[in-house]
N, C-alpha and C. Protein backbone atom coordinates (compact mmCIF):
# COMPACT_ATOMS: atom_id res chain seq x y z
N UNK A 1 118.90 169.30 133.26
CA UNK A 1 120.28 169.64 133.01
C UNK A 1 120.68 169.26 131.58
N UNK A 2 120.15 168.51 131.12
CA UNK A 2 120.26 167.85 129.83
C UNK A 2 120.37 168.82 128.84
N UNK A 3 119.10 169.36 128.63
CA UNK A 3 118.83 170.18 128.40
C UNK A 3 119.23 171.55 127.78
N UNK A 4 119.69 171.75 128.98
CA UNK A 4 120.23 173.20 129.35
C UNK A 4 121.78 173.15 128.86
N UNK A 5 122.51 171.68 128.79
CA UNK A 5 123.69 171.33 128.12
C UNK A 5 123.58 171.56 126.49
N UNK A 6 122.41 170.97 126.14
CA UNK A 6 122.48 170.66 125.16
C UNK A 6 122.10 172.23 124.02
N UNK A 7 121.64 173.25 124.90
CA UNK A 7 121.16 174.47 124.45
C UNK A 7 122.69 174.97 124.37
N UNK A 8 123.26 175.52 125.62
CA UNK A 8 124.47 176.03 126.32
C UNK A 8 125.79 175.54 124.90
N UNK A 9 125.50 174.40 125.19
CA UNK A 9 126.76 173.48 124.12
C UNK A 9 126.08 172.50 123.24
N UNK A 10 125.95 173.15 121.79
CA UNK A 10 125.45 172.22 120.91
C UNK A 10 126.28 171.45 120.48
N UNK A 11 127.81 171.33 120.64
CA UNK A 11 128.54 171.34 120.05
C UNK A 11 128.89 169.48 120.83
N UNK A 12 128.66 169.66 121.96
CA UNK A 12 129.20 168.55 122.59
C UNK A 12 128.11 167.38 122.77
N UNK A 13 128.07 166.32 122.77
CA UNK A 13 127.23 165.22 122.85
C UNK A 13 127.26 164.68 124.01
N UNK A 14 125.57 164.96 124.42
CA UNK A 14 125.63 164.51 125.73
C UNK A 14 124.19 163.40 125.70
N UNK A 15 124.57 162.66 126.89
CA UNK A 15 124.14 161.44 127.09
C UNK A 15 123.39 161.27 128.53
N UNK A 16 122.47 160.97 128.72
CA UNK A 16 121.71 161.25 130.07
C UNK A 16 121.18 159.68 130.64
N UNK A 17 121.22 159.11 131.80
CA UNK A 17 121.43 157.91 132.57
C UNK A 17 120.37 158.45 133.98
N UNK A 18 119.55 157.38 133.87
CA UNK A 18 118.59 158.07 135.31
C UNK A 18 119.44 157.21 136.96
N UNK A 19 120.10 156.43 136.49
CA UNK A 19 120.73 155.31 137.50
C UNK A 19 122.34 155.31 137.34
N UNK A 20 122.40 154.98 138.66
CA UNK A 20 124.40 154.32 138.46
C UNK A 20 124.43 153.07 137.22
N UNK A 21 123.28 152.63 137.01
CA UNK A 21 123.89 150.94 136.24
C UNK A 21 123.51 151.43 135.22
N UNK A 22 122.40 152.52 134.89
CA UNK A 22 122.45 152.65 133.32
C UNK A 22 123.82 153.89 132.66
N UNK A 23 124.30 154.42 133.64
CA UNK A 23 125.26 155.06 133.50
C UNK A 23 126.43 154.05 132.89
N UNK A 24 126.88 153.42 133.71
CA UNK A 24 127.65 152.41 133.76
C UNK A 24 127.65 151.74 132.09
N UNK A 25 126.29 151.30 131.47
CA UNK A 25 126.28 150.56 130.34
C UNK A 25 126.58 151.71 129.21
N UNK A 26 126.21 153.15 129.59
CA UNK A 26 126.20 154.22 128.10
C UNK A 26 127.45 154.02 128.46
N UNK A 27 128.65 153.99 129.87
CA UNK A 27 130.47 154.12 129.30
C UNK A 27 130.86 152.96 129.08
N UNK A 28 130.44 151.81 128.96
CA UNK A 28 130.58 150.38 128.65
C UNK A 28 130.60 150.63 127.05
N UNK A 29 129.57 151.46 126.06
CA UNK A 29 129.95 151.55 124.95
C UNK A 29 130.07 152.55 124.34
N UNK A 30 130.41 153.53 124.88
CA UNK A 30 130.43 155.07 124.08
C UNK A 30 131.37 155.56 125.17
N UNK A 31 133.16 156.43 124.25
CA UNK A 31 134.00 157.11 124.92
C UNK A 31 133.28 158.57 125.73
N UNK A 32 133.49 158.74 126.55
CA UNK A 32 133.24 159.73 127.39
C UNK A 32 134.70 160.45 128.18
N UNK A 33 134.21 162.31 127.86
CA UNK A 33 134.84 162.66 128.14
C UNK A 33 135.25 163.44 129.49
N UNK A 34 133.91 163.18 130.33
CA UNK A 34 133.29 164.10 131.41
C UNK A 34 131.77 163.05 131.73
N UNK A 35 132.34 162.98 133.13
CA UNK A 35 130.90 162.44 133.55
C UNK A 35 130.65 163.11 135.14
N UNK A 36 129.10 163.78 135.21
CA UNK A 36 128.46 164.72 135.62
C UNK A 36 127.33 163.68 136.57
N UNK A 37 127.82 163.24 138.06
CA UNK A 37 127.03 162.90 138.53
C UNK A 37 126.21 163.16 139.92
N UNK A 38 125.19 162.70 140.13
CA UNK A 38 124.20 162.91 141.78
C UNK A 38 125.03 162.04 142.18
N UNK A 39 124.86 162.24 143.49
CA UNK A 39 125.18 161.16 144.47
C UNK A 39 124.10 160.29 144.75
N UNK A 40 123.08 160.38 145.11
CA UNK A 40 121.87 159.47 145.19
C UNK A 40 121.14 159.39 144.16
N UNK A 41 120.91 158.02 143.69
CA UNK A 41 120.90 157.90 142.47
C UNK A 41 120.27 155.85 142.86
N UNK A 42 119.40 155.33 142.20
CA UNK A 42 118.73 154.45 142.52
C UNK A 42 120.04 153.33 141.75
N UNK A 43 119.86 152.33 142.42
CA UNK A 43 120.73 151.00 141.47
C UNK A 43 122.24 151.25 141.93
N UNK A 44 122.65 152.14 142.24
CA UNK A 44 123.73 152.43 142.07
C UNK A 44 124.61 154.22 142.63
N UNK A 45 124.50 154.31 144.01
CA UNK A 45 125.40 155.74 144.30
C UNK A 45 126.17 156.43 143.34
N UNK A 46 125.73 157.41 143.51
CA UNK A 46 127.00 158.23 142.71
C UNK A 46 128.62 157.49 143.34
N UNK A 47 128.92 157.84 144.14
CA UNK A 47 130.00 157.11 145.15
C UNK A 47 131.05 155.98 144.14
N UNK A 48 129.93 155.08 143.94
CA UNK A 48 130.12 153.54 143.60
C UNK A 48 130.43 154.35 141.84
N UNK A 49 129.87 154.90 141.41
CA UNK A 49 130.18 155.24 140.32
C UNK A 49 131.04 155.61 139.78
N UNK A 50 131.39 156.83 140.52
CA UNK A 50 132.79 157.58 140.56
C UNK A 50 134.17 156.48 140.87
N UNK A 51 133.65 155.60 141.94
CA UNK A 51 135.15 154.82 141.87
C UNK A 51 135.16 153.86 140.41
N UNK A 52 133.70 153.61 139.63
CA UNK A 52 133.72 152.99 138.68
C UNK A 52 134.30 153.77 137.63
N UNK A 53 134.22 154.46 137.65
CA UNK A 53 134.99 155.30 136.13
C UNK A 53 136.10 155.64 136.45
N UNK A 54 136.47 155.74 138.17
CA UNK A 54 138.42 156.69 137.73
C UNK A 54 138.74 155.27 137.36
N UNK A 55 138.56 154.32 138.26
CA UNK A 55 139.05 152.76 137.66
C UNK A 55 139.10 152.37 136.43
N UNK A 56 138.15 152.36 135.68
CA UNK A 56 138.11 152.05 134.50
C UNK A 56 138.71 153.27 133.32
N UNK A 57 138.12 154.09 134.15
CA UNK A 57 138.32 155.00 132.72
C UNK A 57 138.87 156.49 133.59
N UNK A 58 140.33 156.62 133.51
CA UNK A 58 140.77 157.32 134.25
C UNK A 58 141.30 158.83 134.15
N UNK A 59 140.90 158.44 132.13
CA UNK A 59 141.52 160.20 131.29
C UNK A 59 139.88 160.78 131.76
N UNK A 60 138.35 160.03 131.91
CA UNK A 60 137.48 160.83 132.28
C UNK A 60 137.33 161.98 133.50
N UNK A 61 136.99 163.04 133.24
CA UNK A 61 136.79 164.03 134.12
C UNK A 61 135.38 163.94 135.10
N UNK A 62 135.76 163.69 136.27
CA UNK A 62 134.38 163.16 137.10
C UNK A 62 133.85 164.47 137.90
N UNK A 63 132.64 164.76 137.58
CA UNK A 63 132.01 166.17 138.50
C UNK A 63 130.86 165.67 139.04
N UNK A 64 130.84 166.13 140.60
CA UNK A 64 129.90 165.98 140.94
C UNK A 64 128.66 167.14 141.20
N UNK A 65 127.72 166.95 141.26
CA UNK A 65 126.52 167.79 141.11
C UNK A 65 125.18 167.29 141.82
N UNK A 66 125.30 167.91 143.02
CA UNK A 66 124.35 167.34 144.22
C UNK A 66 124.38 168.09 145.08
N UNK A 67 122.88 168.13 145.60
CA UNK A 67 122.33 169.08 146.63
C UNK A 67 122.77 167.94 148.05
N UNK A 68 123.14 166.70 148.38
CA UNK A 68 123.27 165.85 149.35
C UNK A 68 125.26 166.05 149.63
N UNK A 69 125.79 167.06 149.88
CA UNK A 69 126.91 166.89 149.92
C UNK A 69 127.27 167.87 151.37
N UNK A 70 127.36 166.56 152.46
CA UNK A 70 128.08 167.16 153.63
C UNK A 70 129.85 167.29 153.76
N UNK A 71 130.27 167.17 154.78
CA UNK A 71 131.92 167.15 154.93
C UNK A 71 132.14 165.81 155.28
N UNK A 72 131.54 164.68 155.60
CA UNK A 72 131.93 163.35 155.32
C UNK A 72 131.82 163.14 153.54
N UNK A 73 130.89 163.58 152.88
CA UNK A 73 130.70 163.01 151.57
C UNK A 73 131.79 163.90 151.09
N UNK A 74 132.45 164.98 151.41
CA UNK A 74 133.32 165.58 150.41
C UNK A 74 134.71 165.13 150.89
N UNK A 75 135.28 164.30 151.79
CA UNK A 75 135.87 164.22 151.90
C UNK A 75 136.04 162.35 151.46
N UNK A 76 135.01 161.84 151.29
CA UNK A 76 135.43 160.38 150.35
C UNK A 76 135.03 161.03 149.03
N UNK A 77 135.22 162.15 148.48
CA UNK A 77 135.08 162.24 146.88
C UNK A 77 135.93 163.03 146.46
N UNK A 78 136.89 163.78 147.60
CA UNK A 78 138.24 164.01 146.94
C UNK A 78 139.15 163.50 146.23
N UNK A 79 139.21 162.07 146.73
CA UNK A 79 140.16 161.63 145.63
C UNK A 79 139.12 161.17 144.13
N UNK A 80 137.76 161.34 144.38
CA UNK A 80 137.21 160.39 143.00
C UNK A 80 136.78 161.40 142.05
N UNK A 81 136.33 163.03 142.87
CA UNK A 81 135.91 163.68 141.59
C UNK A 81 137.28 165.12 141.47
N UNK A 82 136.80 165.31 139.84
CA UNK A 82 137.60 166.21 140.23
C UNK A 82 137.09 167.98 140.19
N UNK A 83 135.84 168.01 140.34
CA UNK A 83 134.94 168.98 140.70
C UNK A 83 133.95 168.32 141.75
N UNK A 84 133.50 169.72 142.77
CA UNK A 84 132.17 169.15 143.43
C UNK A 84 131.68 170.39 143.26
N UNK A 85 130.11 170.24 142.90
CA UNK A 85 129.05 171.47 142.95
C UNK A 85 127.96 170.83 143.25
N UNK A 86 127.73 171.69 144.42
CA UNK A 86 126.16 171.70 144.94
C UNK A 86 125.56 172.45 144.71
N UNK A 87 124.68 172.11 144.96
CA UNK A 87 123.12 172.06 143.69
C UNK A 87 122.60 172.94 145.21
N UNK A 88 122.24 174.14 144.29
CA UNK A 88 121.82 175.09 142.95
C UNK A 88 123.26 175.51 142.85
N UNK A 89 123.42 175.65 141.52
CA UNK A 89 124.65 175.87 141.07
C UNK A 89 123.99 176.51 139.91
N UNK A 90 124.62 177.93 140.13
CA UNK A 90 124.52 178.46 138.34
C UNK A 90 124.93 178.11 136.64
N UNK A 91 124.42 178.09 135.91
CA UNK A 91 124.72 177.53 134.81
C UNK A 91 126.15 177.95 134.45
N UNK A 92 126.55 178.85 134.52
CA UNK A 92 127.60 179.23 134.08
C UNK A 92 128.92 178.58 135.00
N UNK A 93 128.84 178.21 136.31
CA UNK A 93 129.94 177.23 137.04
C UNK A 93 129.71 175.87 136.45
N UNK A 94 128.51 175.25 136.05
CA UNK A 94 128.33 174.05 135.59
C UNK A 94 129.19 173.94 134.14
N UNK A 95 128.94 174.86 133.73
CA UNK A 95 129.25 174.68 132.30
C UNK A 95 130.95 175.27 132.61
N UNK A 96 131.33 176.02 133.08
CA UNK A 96 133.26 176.04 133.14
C UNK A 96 133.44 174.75 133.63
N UNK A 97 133.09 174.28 134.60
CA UNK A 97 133.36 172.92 135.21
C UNK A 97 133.69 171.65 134.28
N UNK A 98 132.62 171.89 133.24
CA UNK A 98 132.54 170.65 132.62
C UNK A 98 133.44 171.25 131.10
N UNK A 99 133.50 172.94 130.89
CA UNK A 99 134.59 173.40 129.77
C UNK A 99 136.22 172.56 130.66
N UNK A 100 136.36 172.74 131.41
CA UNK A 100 137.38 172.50 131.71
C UNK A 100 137.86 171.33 131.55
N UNK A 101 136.79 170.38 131.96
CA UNK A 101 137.09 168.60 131.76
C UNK A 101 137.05 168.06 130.47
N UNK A 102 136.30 168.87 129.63
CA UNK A 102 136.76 168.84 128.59
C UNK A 102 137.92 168.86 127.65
N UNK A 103 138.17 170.08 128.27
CA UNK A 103 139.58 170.71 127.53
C UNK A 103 140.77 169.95 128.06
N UNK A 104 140.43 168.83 129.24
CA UNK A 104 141.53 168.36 129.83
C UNK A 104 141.94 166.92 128.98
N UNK A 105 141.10 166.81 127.65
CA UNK A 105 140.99 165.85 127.06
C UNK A 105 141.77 166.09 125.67
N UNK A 106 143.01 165.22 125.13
CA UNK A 106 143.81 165.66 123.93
C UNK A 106 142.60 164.95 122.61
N UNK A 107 142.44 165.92 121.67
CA UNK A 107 141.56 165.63 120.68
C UNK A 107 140.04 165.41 121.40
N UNK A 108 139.39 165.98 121.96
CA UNK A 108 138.42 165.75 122.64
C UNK A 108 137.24 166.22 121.75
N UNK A 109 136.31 165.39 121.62
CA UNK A 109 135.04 165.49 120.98
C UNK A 109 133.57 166.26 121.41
N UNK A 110 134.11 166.42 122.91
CA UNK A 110 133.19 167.11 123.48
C UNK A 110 131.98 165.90 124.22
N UNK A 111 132.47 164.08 124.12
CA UNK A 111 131.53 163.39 124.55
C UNK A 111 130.95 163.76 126.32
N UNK A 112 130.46 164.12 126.50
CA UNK A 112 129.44 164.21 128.12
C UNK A 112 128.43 162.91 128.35
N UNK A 113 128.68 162.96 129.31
CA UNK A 113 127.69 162.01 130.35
C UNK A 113 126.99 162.36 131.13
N UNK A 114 125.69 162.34 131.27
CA UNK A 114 125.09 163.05 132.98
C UNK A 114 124.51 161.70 133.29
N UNK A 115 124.50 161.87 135.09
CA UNK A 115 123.67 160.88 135.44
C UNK A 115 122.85 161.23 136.62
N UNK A 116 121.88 160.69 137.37
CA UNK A 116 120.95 160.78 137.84
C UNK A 116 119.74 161.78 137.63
N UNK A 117 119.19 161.65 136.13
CA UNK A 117 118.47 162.61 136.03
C UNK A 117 118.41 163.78 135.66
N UNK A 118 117.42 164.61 135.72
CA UNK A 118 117.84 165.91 135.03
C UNK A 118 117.94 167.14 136.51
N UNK A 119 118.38 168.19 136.46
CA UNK A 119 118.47 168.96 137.19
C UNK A 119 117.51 169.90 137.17
């Protein structure tokens, strides 16, 4: 997914985290404007993550992106993300998803986050 961001949108800087805790340390020191996560994810749930960033960091735009998403999991991530896409998801919903969280940002730099890996 990295990747495919970084082809798609050269423009925006993105940052890739294989875990919830290394996620956690890239928004500990670098503003983020959009963070793009799995739900299963070693060290650390997506879940646990998502409540870690609206908490902390609450102008971030949280999307989720996971093939593990039943109607119990979408209904504790209503209030935490504000996209859900399951995986396979075409490039082009990934990328409005994350244009949008972007744009929901005043002066926005285009910083991105992904976490658990690549897609």
């Amino acid at each position: 997914m990295t990747r495919l961001l970084r082809f798609f949108r050269p423009e925006y800087r993105v940052f890739c985290a294989m875990n919830g805790r290394e996620a956690r340390e890239i928004l500990d020191t670098l503003e983020m404007n959009v963070v793009v996560t799995d739900l299963r994810m070693p060290h650390m749930d997506g879940v646990a993550l998502l409540e870690d960033v609206r908490d902390r960091y609450p102008a971030c735009t949280r999307i989720v992106h996971s093939s593990h998403i039943g109607t119990a999991d979408r209904a504790r991530l209503l209030p935490l993300a504000h996209r859900i896409l399951k995986k396979p998801v075409e490039i082009e919903q990934l990328l409005g998803a994350i244009d949008s969280g972007v744009g929901r940002q005043p002066g926005s730099n285009g910083g991105l986050k992904t976490s658990g890996g690549s897609a």
